[in-house]
C-alpha atoms as a PDB file:
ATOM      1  CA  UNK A   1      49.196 -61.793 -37.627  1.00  0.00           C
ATOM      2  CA  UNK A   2      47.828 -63.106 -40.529  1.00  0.00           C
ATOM      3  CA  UNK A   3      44.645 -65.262 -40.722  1.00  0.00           C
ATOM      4  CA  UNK A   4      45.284 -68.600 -40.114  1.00  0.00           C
ATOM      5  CA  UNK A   5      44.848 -71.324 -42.697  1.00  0.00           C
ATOM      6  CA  UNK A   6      43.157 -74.831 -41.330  1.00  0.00           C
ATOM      7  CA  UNK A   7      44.827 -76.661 -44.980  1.00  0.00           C
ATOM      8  CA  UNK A   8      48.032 -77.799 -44.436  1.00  0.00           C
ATOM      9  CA  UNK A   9      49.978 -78.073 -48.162  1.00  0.00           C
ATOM     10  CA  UNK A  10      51.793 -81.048 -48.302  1.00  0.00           C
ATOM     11  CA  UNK A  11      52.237 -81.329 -51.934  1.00  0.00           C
ATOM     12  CA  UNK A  12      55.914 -81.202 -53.074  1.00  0.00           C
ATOM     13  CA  UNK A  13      57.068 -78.681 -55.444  1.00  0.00           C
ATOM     14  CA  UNK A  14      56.402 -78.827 -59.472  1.00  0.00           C
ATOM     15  CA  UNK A  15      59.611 -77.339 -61.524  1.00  0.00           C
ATOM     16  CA  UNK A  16      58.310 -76.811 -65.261  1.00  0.00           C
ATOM     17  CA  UNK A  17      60.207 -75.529 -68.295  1.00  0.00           C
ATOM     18  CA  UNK A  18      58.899 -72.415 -69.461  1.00  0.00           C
ATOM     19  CA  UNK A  19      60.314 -71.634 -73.157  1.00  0.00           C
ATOM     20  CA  UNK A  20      63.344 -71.452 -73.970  1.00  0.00           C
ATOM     21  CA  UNK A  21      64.822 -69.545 -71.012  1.00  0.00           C
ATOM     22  CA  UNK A  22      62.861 -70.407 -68.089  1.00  0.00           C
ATOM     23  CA  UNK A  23      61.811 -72.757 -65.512  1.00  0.00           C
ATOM     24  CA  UNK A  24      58.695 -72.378 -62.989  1.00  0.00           C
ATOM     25  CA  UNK A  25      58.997 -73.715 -59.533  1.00  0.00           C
ATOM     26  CA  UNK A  26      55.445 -74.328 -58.434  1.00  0.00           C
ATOM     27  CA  UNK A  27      54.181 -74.800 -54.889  1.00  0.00           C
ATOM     28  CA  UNK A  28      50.128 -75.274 -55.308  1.00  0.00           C
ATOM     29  CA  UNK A  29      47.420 -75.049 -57.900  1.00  0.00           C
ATOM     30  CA  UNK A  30      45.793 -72.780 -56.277  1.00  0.00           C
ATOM     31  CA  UNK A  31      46.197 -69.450 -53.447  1.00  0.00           C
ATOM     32  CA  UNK A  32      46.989 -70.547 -49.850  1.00  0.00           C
ATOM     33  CA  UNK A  33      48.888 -69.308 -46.796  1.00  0.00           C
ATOM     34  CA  UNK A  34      51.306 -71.827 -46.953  1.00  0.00           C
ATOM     35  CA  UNK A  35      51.889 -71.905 -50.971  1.00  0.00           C
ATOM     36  CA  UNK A  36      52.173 -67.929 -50.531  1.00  0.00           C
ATOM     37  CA  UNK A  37      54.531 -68.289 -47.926  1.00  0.00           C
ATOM     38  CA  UNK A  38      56.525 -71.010 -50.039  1.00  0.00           C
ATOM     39  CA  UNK A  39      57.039 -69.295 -53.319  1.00  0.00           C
ATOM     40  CA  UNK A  40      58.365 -65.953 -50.996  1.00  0.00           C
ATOM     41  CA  UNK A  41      60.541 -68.290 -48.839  1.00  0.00           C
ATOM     42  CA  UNK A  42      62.231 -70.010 -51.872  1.00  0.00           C
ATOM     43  CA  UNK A  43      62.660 -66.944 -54.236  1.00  0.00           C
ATOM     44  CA  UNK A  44      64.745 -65.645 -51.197  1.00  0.00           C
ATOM     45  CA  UNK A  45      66.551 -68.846 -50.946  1.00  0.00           C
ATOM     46  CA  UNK A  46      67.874 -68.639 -54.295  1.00  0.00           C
ATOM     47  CA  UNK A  47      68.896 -65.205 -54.720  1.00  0.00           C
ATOM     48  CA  UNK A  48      71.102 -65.777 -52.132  1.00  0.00           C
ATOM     49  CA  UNK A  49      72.911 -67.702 -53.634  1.00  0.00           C
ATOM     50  CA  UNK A  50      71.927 -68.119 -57.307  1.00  0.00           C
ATOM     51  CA  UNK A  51      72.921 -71.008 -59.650  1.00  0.00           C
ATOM     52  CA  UNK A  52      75.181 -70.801 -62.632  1.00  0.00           C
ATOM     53  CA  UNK A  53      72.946 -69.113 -65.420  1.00  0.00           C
ATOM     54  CA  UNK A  54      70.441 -67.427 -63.510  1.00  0.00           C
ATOM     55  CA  UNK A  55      69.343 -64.295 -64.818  1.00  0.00           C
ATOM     56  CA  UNK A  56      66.717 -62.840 -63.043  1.00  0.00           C
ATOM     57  CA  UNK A  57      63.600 -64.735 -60.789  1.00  0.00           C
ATOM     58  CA  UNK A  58      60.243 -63.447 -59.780  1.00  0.00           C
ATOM     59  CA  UNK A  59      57.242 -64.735 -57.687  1.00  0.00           C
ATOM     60  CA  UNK A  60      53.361 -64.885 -58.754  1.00  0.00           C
ATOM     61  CA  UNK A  61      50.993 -66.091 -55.804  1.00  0.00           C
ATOM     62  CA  UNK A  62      52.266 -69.690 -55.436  1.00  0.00           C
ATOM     63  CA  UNK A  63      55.047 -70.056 -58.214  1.00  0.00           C
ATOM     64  CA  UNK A  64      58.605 -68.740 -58.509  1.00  0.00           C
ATOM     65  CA  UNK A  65      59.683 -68.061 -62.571  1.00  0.00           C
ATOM     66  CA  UNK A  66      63.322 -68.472 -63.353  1.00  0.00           C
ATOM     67  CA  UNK A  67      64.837 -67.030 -66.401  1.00  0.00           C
ATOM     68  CA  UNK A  68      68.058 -68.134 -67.557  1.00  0.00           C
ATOM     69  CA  UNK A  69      71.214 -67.857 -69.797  1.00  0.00           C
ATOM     70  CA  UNK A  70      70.729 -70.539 -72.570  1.00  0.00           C
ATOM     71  CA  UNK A  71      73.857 -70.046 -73.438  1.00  0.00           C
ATOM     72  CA  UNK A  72      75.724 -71.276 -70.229  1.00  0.00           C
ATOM     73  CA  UNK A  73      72.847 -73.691 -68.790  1.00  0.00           C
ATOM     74  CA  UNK A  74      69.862 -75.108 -70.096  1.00  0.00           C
ATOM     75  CA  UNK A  75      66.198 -76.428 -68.352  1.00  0.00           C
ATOM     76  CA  UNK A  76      68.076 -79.763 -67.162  1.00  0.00           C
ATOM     77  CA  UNK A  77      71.610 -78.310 -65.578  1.00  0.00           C
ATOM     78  CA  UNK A  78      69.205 -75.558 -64.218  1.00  0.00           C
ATOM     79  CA  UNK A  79      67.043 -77.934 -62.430  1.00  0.00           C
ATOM     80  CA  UNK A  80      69.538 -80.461 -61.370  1.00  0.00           C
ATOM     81  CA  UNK A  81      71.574 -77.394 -59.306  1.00  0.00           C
ATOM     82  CA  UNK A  82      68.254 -76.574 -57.509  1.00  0.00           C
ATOM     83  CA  UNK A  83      67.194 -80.063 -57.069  1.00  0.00           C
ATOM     84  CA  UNK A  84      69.512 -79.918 -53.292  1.00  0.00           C
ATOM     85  CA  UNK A  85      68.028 -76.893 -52.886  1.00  0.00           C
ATOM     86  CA  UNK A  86      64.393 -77.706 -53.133  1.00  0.00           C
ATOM     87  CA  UNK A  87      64.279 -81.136 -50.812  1.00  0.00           C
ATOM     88  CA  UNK A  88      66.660 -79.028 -48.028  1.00  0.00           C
ATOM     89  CA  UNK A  89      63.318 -77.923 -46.428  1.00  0.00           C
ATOM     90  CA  UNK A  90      59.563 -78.136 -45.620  1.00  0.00           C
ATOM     91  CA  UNK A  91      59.360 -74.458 -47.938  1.00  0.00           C
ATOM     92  CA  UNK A  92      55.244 -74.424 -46.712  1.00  0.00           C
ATOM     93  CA  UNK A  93      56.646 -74.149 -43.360  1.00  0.00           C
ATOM     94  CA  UNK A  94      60.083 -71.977 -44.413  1.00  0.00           C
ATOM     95  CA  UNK A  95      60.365 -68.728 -42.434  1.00  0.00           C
ATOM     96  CA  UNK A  96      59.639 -65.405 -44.475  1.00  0.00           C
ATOM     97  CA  UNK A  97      62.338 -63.256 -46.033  1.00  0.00           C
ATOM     98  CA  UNK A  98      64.307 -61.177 -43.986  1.00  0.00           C
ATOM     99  CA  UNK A  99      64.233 -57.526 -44.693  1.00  0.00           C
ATOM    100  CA  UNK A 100      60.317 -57.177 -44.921  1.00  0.00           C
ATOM    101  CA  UNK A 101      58.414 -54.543 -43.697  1.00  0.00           C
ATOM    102  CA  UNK A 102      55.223 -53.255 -42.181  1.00  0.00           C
ATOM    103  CA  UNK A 103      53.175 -50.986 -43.835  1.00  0.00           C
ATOM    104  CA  UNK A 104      50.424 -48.614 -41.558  1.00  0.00           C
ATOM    105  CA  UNK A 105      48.616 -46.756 -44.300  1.00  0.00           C
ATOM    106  CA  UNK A 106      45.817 -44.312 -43.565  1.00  0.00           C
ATOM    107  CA  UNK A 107      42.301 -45.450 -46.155  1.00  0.00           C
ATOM    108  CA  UNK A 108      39.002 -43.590 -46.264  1.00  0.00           C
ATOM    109  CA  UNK A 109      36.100 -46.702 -45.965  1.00  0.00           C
ATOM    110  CA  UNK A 110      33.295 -43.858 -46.289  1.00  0.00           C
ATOM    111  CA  UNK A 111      31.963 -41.188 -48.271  1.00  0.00           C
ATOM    112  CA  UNK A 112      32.174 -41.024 -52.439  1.00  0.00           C
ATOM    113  CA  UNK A 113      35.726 -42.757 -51.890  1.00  0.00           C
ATOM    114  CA  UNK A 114      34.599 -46.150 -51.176  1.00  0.00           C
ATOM    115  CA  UNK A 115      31.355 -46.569 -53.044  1.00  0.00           C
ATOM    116  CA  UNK A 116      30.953 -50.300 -52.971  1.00  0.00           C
ATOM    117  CA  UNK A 117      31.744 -50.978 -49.261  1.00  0.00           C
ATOM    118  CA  UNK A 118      28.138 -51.537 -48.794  1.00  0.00           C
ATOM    119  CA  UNK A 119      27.631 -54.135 -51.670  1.00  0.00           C
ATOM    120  CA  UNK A 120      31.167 -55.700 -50.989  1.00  0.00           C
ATOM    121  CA  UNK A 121      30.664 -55.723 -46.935  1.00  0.00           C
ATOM    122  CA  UNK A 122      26.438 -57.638 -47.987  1.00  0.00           C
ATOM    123  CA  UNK A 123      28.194 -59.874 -49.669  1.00  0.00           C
ATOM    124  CA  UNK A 124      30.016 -61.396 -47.123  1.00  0.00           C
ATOM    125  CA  UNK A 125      27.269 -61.012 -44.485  1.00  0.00           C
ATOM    126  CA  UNK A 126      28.447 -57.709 -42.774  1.00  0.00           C
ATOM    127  CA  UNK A 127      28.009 -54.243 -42.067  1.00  0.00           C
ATOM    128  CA  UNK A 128      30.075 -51.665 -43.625  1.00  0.00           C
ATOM    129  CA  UNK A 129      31.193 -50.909 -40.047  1.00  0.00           C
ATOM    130  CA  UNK A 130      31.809 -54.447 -39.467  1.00  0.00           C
ATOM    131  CA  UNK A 131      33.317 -55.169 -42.771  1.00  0.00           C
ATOM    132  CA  UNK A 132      35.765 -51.993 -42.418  1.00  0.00           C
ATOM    133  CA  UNK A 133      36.674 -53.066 -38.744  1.00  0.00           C
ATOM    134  CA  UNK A 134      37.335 -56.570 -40.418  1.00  0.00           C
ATOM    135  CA  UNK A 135      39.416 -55.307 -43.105  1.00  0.00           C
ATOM    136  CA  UNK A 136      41.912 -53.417 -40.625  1.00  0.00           C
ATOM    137  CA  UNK A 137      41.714 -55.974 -37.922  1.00  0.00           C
ATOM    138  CA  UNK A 138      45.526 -57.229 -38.821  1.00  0.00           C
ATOM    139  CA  UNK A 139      48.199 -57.226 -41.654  1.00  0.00           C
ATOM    140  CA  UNK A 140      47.492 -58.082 -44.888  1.00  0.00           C
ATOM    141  CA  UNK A 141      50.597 -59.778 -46.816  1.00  0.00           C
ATOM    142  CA  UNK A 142      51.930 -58.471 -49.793  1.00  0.00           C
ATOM    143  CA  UNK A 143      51.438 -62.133 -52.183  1.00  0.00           C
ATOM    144  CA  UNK A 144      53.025 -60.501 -54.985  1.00  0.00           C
ATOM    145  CA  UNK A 145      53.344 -57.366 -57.489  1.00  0.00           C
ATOM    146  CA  UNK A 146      51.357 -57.848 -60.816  1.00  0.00           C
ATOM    147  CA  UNK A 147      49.414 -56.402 -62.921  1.00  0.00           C
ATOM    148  CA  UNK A 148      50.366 -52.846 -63.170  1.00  0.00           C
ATOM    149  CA  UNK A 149      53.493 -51.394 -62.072  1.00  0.00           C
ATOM    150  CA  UNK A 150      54.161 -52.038 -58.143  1.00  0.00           C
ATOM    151  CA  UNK A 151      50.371 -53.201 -58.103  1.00  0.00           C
ATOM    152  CA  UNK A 152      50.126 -55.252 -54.729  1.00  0.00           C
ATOM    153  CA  UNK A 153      47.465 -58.397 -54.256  1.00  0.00           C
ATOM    154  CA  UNK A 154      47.239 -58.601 -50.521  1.00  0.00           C
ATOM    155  CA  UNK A 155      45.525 -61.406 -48.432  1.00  0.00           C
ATOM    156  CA  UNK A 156      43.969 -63.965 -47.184  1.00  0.00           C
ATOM    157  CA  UNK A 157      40.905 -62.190 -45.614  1.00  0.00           C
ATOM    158  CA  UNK A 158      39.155 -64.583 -43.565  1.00  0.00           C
ATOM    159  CA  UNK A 159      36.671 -66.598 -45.360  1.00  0.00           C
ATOM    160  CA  UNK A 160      33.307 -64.506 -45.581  1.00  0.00           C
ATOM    161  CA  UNK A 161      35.227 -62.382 -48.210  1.00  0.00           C
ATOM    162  CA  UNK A 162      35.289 -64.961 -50.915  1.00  0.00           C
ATOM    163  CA  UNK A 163      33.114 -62.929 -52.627  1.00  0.00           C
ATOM    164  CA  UNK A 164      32.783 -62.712 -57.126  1.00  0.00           C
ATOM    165  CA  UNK A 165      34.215 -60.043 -58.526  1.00  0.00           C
ATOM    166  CA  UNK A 166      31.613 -58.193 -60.792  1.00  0.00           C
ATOM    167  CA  UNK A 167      29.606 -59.498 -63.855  1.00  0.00           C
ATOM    168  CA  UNK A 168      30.830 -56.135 -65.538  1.00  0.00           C
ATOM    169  CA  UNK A 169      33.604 -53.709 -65.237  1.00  0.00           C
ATOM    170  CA  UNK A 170      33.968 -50.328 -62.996  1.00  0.00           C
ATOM    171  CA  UNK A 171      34.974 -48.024 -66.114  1.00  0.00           C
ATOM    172  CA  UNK A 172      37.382 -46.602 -63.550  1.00  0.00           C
ATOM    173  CA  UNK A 173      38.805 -46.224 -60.280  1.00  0.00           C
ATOM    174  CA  UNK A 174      41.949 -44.142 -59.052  1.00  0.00           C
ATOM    175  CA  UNK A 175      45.038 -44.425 -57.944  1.00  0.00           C
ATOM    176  CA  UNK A 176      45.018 -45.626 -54.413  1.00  0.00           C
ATOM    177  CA  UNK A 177      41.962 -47.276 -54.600  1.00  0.00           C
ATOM    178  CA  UNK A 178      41.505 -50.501 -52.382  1.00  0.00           C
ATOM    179  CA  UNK A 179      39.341 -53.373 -53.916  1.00  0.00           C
ATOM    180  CA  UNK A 180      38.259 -56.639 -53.069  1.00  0.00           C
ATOM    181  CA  UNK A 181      37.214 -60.262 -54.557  1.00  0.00           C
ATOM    182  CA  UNK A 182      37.986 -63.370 -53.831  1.00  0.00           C
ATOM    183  CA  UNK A 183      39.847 -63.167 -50.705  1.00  0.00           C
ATOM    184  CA  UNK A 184      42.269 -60.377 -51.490  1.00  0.00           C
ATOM    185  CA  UNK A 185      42.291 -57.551 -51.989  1.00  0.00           C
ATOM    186  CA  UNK A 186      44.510 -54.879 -54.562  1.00  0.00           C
ATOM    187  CA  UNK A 187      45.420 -51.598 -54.073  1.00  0.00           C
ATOM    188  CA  UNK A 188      45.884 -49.385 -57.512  1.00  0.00           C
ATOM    189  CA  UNK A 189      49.231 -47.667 -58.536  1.00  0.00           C
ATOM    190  CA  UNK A 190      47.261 -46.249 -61.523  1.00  0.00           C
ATOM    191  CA  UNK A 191      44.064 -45.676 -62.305  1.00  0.00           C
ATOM    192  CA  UNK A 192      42.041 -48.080 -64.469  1.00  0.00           C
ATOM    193  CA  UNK A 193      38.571 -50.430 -65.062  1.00  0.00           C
ATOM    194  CA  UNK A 194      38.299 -53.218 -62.648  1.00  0.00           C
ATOM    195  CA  UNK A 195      35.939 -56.024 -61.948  1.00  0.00           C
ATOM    196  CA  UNK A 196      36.243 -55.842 -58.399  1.00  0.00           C
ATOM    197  CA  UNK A 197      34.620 -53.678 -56.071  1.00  0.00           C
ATOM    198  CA  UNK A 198      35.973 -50.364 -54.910  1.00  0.00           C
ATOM    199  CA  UNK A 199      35.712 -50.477 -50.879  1.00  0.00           C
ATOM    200  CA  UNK A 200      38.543 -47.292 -49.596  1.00  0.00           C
ATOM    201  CA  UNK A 201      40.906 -45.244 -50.874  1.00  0.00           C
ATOM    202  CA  UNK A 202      44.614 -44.252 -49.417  1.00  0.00           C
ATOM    203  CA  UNK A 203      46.862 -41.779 -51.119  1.00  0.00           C
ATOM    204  CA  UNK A 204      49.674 -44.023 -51.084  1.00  0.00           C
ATOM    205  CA  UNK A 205      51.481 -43.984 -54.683  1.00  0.00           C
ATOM    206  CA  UNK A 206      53.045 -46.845 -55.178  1.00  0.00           C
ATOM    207  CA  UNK A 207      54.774 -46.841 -58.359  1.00  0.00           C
ATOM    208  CA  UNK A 208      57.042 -43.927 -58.493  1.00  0.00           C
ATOM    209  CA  UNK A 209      59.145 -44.264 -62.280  1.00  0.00           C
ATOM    210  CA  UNK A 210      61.651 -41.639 -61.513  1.00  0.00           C
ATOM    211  CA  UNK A 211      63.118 -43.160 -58.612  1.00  0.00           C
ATOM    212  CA  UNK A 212      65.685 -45.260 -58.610  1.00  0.00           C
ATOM    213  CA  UNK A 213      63.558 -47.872 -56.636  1.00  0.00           C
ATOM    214  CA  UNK A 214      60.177 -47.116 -58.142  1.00  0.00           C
ATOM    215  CA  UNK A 215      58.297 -49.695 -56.688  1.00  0.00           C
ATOM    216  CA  UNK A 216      56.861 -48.726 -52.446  1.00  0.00           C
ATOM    217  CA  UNK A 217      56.346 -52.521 -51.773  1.00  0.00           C
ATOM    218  CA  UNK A 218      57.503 -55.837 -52.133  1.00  0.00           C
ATOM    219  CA  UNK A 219      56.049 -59.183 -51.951  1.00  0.00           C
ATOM    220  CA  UNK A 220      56.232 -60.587 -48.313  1.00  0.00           C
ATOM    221  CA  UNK A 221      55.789 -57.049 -46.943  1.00  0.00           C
ATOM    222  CA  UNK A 222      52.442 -56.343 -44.705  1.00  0.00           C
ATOM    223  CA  UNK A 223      50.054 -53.913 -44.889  1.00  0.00           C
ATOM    224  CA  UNK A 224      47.980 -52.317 -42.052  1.00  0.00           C
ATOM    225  CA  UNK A 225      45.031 -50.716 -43.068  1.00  0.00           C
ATOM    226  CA  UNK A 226      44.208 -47.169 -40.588  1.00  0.00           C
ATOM    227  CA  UNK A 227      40.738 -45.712 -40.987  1.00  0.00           C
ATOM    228  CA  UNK A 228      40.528 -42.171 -41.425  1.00  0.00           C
ATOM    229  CA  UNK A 229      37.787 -39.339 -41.793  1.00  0.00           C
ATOM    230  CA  UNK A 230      37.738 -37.955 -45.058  1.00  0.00           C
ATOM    231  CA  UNK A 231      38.674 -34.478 -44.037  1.00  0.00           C
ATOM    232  CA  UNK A 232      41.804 -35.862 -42.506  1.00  0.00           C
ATOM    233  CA  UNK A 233      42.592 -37.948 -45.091  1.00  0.00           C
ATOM    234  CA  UNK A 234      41.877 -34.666 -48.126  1.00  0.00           C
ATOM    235  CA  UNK A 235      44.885 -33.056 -46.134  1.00  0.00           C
ATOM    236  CA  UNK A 236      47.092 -36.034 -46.033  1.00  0.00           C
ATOM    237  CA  UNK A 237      46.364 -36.033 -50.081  1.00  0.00           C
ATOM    238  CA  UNK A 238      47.638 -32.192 -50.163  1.00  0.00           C
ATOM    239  CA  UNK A 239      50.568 -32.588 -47.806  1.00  0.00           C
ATOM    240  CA  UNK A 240      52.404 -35.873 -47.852  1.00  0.00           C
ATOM    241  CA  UNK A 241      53.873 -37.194 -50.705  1.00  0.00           C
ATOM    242  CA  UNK A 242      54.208 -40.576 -49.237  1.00  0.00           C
ATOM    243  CA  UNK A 243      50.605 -40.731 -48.390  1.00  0.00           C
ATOM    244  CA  UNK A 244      50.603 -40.703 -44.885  1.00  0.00           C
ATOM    245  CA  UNK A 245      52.396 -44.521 -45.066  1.00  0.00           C
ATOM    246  CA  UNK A 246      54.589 -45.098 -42.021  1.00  0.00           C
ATOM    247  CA  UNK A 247      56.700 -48.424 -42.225  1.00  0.00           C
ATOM    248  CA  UNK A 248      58.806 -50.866 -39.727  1.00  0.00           C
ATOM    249  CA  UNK A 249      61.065 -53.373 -40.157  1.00  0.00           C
ATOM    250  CA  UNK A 250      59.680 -57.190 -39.256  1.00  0.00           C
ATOM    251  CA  UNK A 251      62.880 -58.657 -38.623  1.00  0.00           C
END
């Protein structure tokens, strides 16, 4: 279960043009459960059966981006097709895709591999043992891919974790690494600087290029975090390539 949200969105969809070739459906200014759940909800909607034109369509945390053939619609005939579409339903309310799935992946919160668990976990008024227990107490959803390649920003955490990401930058963390600001938190598919605070580590690799499906997870997926000692998790590392990730169907 997710954490529940206590502000309903009752704002109707925006639909903006964006350039020449595109159109953004948005559901909220800013992140909530039921924007999240209506940017997922409608991308789904449409790819099942697209309008004349469409060429491909993508989700950020609350929006869903079109992009189109100019040459056989345009921003108006675009947005007239999806106007039935978009007043069919109450989309903050709209069930999930179908297809998603749960994700049980195995994360080191101790040791050298999760060096800020202690500043992230004071921050919002916990223990490290507390703030671990919190952070695998249910599914995280998968609000969308950005970023890097197959990066996942997962969330809400319950509201003690609205904590800043950092003044400066980490000059690097790994691949696999799980950090945390403002609610959500990321895990890495490469390694890079961040501003947000490095609290576990799972070997999971999520963006695999030479597969024909590179990408591990998609947006409206779940992810359950499973603490593990660090010895256990140094031979998952050596022995399974898919991290020790374990996944089940949600519908």
């Amino acid at each position: 279960m997710l954490p529940t949200q206590n502000n309903k969105q009752t704002d109707a969809p925006g639909i903006h043009p964006l350039g020449v070739d595109g159109l953004l459906i948005r559901f909220g200014g800013q992140l909530s459960e039921p924007a999240n759940r209506a940017a997922l909800a409608c991308r789904a909607a449409i790819e099942r059966d697209p309008p004349t034109g469409l060429l491909e369509s993508a989700t950020s945390l609350t929006s869903v981006y079109l992009r189109f053939d100019p040459t056989g619609t345009d921003h108006a005939r675009l947005q007239h097709a999806l106007a039935p579409l978009l007043a069919s339903r109450d989309w903050y309310q709209a069930d999930l895709p179908q297809g998603r799935r749960l994700w049980h992946v195995p994360t080191v919160f101790d040791t050298d591999l999760a060096p800020q668990l202690g500043e992230a976990a004071a921050l919002a008024g916990l223990s490290p043992d507390e703030a671990t227990e919190a952070i695998c107490a249910a599914p995280l959803r998968v609000q969308t891919i950005g970023f890097a390649p197959g990066q996942p920003y997962l969330g809400e955490l319950p509201p003690e974790w609205d904590i800043p990401r950092q003044t400066g930058l980490t000059p690097r963390v790994p691949e696999g690494a799980l950090v945390v600001a403002i609610r959500q938190m990321v895990l890495f598919s490469v390694s890079t600087p961040t501003g947000w605070r490095h609290v576990g580590q799972t070997a999971l690799r999520l963006f695999a290029p030479e597969k024909d499906d590179p990408f591990l997870l998609r947006p409206g997926d779940e992810v359950l975090f499973q603490p593990v000692a660090r010895d256990a998790f140094e031979a998952i590392r050596a022995s399974d390539p898919s991290g020790g990730a374990v996944s089940e169907r949600l519908d």
